[in-house]
PDB file of N, CA and C in Angstrom:
ATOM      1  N   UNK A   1     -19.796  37.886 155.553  1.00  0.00           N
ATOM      2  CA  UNK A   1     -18.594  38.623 155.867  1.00  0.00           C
ATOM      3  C   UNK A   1     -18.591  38.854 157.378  1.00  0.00           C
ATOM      4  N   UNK A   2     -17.306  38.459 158.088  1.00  0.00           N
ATOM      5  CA  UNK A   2     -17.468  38.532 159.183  1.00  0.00           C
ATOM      6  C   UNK A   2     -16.288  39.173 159.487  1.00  0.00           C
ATOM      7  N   UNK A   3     -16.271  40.763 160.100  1.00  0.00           N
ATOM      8  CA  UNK A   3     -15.341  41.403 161.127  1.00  0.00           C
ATOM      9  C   UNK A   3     -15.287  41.228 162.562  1.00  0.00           C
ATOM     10  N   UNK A   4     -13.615  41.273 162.810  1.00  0.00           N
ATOM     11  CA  UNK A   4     -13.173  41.099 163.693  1.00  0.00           C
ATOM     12  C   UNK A   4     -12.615  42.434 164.317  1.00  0.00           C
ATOM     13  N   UNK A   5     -12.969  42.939 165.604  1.00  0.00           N
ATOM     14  CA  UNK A   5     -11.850  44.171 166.405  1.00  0.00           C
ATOM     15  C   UNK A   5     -10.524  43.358 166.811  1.00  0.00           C
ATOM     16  N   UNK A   6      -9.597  44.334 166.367  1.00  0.00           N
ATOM     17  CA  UNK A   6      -8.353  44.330 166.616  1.00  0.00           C
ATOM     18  C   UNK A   6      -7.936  45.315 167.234  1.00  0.00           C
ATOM     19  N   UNK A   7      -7.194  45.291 168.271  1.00  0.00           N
ATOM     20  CA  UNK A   7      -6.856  46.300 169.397  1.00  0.00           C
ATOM     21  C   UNK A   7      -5.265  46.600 168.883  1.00  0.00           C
ATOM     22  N   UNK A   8      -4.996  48.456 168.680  1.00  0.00           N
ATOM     23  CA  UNK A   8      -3.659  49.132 168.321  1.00  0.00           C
ATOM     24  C   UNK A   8      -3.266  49.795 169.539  1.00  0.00           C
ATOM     25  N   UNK A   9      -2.118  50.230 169.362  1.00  0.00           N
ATOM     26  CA  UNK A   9      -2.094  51.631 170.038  1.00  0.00           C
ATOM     27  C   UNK A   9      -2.198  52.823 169.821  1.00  0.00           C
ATOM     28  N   UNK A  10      -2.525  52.100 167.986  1.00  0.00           N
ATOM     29  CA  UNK A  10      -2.336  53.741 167.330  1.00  0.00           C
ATOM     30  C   UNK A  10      -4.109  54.148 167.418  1.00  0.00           C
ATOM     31  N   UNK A  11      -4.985  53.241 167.091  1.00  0.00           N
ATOM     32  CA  UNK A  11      -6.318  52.740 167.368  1.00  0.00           C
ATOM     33  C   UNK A  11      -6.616  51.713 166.941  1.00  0.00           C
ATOM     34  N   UNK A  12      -8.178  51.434 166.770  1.00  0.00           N
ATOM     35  CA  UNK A  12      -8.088  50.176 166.808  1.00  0.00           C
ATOM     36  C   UNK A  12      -8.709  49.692 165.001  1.00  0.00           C
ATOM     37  N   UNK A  13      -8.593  48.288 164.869  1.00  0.00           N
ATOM     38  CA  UNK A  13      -9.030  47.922 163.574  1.00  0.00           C
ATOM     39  C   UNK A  13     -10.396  47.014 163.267  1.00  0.00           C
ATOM     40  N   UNK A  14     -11.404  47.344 162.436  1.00  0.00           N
ATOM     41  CA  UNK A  14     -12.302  46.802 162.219  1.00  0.00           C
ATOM     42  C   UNK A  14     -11.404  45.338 160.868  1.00  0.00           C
ATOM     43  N   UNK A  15     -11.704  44.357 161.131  1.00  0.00           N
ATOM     44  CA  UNK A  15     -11.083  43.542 159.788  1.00  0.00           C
ATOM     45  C   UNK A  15     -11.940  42.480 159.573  1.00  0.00           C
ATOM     46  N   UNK A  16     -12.204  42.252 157.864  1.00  0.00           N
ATOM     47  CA  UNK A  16     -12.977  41.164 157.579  1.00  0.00           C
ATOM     48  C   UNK A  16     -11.562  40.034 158.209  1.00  0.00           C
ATOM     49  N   UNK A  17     -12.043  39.156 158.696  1.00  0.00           N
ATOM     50  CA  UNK A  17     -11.917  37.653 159.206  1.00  0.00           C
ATOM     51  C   UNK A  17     -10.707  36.866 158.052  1.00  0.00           C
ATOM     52  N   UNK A  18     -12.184  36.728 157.082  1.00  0.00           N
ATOM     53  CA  UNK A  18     -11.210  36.402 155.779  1.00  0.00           C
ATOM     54  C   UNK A  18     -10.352  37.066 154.805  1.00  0.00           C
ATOM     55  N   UNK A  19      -9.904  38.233 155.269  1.00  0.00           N
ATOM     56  CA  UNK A  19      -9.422  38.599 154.242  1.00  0.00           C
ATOM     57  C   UNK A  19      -7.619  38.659 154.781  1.00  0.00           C
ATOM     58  N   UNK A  20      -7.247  38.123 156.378  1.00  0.00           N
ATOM     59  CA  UNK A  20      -6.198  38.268 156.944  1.00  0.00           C
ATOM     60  C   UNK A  20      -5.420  36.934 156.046  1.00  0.00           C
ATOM     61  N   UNK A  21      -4.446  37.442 155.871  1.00  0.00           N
ATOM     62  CA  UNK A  21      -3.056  36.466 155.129  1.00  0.00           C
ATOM     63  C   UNK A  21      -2.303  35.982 156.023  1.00  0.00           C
ATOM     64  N   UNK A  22      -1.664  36.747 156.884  1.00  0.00           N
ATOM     65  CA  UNK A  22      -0.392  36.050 157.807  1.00  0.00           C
ATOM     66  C   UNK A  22      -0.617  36.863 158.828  1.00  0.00           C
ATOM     67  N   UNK A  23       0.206  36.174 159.970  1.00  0.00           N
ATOM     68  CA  UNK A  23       0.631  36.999 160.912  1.00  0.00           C
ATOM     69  C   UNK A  23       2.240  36.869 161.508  1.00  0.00           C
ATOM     70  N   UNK A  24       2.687  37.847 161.665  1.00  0.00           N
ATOM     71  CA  UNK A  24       4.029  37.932 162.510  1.00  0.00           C
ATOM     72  C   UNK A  24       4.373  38.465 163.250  1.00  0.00           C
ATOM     73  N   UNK A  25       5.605  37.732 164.307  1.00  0.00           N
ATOM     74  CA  UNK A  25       5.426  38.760 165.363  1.00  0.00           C
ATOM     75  C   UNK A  25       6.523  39.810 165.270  1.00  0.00           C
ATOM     76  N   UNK A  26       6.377  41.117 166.324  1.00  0.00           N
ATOM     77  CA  UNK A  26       6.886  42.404 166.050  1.00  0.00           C
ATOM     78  C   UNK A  26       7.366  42.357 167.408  1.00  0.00           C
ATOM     79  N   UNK A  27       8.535  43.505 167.350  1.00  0.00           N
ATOM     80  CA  UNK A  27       8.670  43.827 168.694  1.00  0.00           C
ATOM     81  C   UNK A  27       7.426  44.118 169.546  1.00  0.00           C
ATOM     82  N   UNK A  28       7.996  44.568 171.118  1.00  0.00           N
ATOM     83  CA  UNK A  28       7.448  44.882 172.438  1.00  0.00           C
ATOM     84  C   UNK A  28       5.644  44.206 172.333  1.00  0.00           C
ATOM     85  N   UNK A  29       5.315  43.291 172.267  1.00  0.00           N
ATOM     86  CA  UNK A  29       4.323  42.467 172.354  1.00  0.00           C
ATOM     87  C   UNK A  29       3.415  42.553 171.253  1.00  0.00           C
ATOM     88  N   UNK A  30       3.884  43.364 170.175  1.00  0.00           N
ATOM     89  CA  UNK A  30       2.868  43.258 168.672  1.00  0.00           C
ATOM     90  C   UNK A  30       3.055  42.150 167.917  1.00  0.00           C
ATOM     91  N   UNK A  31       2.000  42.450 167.214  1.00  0.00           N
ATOM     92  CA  UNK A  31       1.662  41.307 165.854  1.00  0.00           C
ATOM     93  C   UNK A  31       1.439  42.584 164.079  1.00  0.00           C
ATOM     94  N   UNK A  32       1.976  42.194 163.337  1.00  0.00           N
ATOM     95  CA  UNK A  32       1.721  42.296 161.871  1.00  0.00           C
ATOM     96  C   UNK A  32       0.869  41.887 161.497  1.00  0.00           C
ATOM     97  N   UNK A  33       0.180  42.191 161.405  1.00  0.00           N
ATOM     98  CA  UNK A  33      -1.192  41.316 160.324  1.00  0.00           C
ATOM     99  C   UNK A  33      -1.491  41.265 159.284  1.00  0.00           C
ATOM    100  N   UNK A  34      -1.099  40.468 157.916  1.00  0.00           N
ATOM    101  CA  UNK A  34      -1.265  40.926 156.610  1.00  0.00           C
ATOM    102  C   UNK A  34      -2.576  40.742 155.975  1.00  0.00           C
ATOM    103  N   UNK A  35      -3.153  41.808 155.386  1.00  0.00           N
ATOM    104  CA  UNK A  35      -4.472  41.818 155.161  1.00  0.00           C
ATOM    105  C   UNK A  35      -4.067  41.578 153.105  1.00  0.00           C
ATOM    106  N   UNK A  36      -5.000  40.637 153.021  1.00  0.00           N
ATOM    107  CA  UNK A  36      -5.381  40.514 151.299  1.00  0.00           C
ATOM    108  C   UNK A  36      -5.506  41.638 151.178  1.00  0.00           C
ATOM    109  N   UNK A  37      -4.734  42.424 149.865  1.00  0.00           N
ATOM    110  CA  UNK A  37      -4.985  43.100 148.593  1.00  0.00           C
ATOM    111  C   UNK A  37      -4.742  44.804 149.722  1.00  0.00           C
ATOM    112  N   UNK A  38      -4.116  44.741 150.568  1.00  0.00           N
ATOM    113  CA  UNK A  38      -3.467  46.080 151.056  1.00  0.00           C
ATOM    114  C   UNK A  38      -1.945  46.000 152.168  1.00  0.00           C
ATOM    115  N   UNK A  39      -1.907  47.170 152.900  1.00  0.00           N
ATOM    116  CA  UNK A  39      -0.812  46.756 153.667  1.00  0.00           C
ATOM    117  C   UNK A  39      -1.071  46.363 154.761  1.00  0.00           C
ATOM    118  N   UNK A  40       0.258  45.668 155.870  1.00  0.00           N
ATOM    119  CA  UNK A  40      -0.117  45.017 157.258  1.00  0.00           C
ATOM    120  C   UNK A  40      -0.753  46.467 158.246  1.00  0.00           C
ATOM    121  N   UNK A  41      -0.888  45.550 159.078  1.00  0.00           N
ATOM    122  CA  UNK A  41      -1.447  46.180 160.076  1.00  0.00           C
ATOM    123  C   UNK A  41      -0.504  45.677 161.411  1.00  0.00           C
ATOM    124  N   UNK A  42      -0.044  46.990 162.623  1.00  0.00           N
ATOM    125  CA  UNK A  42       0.424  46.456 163.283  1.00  0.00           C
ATOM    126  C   UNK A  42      -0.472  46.633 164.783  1.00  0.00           C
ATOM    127  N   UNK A  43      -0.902  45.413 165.492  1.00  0.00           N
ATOM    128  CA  UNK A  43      -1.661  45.422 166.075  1.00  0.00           C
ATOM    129  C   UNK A  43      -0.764  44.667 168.218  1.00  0.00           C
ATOM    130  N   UNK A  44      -1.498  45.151 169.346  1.00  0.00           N
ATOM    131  CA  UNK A  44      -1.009  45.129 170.344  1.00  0.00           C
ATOM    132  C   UNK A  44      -1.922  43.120 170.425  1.00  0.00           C
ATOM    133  N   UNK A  45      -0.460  42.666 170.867  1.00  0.00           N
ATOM    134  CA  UNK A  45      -0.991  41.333 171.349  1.00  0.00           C
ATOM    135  C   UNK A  45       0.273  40.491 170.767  1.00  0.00           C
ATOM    136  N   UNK A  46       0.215  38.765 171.191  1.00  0.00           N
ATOM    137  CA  UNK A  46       1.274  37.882 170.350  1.00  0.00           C
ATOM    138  C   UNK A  46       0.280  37.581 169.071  1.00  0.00           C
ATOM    139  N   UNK A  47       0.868  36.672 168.769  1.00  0.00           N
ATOM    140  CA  UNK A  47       0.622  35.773 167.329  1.00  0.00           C
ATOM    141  C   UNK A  47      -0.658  34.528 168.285  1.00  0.00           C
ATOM    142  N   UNK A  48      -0.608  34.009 169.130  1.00  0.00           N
ATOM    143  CA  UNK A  48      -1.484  33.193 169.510  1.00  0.00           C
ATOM    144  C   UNK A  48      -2.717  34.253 169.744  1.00  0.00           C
ATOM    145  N   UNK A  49      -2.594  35.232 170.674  1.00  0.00           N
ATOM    146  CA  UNK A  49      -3.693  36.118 171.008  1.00  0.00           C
ATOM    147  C   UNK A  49      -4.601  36.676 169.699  1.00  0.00           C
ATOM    148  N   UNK A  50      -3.829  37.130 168.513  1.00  0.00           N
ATOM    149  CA  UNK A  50      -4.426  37.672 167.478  1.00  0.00           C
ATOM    150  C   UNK A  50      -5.274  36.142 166.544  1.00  0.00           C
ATOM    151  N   UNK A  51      -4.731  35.289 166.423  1.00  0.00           N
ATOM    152  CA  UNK A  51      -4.761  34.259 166.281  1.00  0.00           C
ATOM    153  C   UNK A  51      -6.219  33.525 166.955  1.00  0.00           C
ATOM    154  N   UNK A  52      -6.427  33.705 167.890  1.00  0.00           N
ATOM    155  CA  UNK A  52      -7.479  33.226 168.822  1.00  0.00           C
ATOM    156  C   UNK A  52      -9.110  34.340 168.538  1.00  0.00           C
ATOM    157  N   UNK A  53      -8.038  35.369 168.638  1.00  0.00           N
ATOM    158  CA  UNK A  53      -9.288  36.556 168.047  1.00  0.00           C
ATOM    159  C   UNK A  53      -9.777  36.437 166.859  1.00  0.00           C
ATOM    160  N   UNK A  54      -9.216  36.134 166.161  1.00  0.00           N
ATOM    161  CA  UNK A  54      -9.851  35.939 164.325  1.00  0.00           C
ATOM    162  C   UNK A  54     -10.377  34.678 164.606  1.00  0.00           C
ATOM    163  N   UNK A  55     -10.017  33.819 164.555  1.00  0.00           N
ATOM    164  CA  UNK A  55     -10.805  32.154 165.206  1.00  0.00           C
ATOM    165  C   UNK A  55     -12.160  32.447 165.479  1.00  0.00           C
ATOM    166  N   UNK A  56     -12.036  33.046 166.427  1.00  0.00           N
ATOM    167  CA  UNK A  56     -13.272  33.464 167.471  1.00  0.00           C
ATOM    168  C   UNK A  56     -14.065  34.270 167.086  1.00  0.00           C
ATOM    169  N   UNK A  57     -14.187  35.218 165.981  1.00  0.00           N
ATOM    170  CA  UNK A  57     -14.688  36.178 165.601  1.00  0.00           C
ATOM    171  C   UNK A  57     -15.383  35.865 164.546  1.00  0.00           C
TER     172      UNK A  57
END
């Protein structure tokens, strides 16, 4: 199991890797992140940036 930090503004998110479903983008430079088996998460960054972070993580 491998977590990834995800940077909010509200704070930030610890997330297993595999358990992310989609991503979309949101207004003023966020991303949605849909996590398996709960609700999204809205996180500061685009869709490539969040994207690169889970990759990488």
């Amino acid at each position: 199991m491998k977590f990834v930090l995800l940077k909010s503004r509200g704070g930030d998110y610890m997330v297993v890797a595999g358990n992310v479903a989609w991503l979309r983008s949101h207004e003023n430079g966020q991303t949605k992140v849909g996590v398996v088996g709960g609700d999204s998460l809205l996180v500061a960054g685009s869709i490539e940036e969040i994207a690169a972070t889970i990759l990488a993580g």
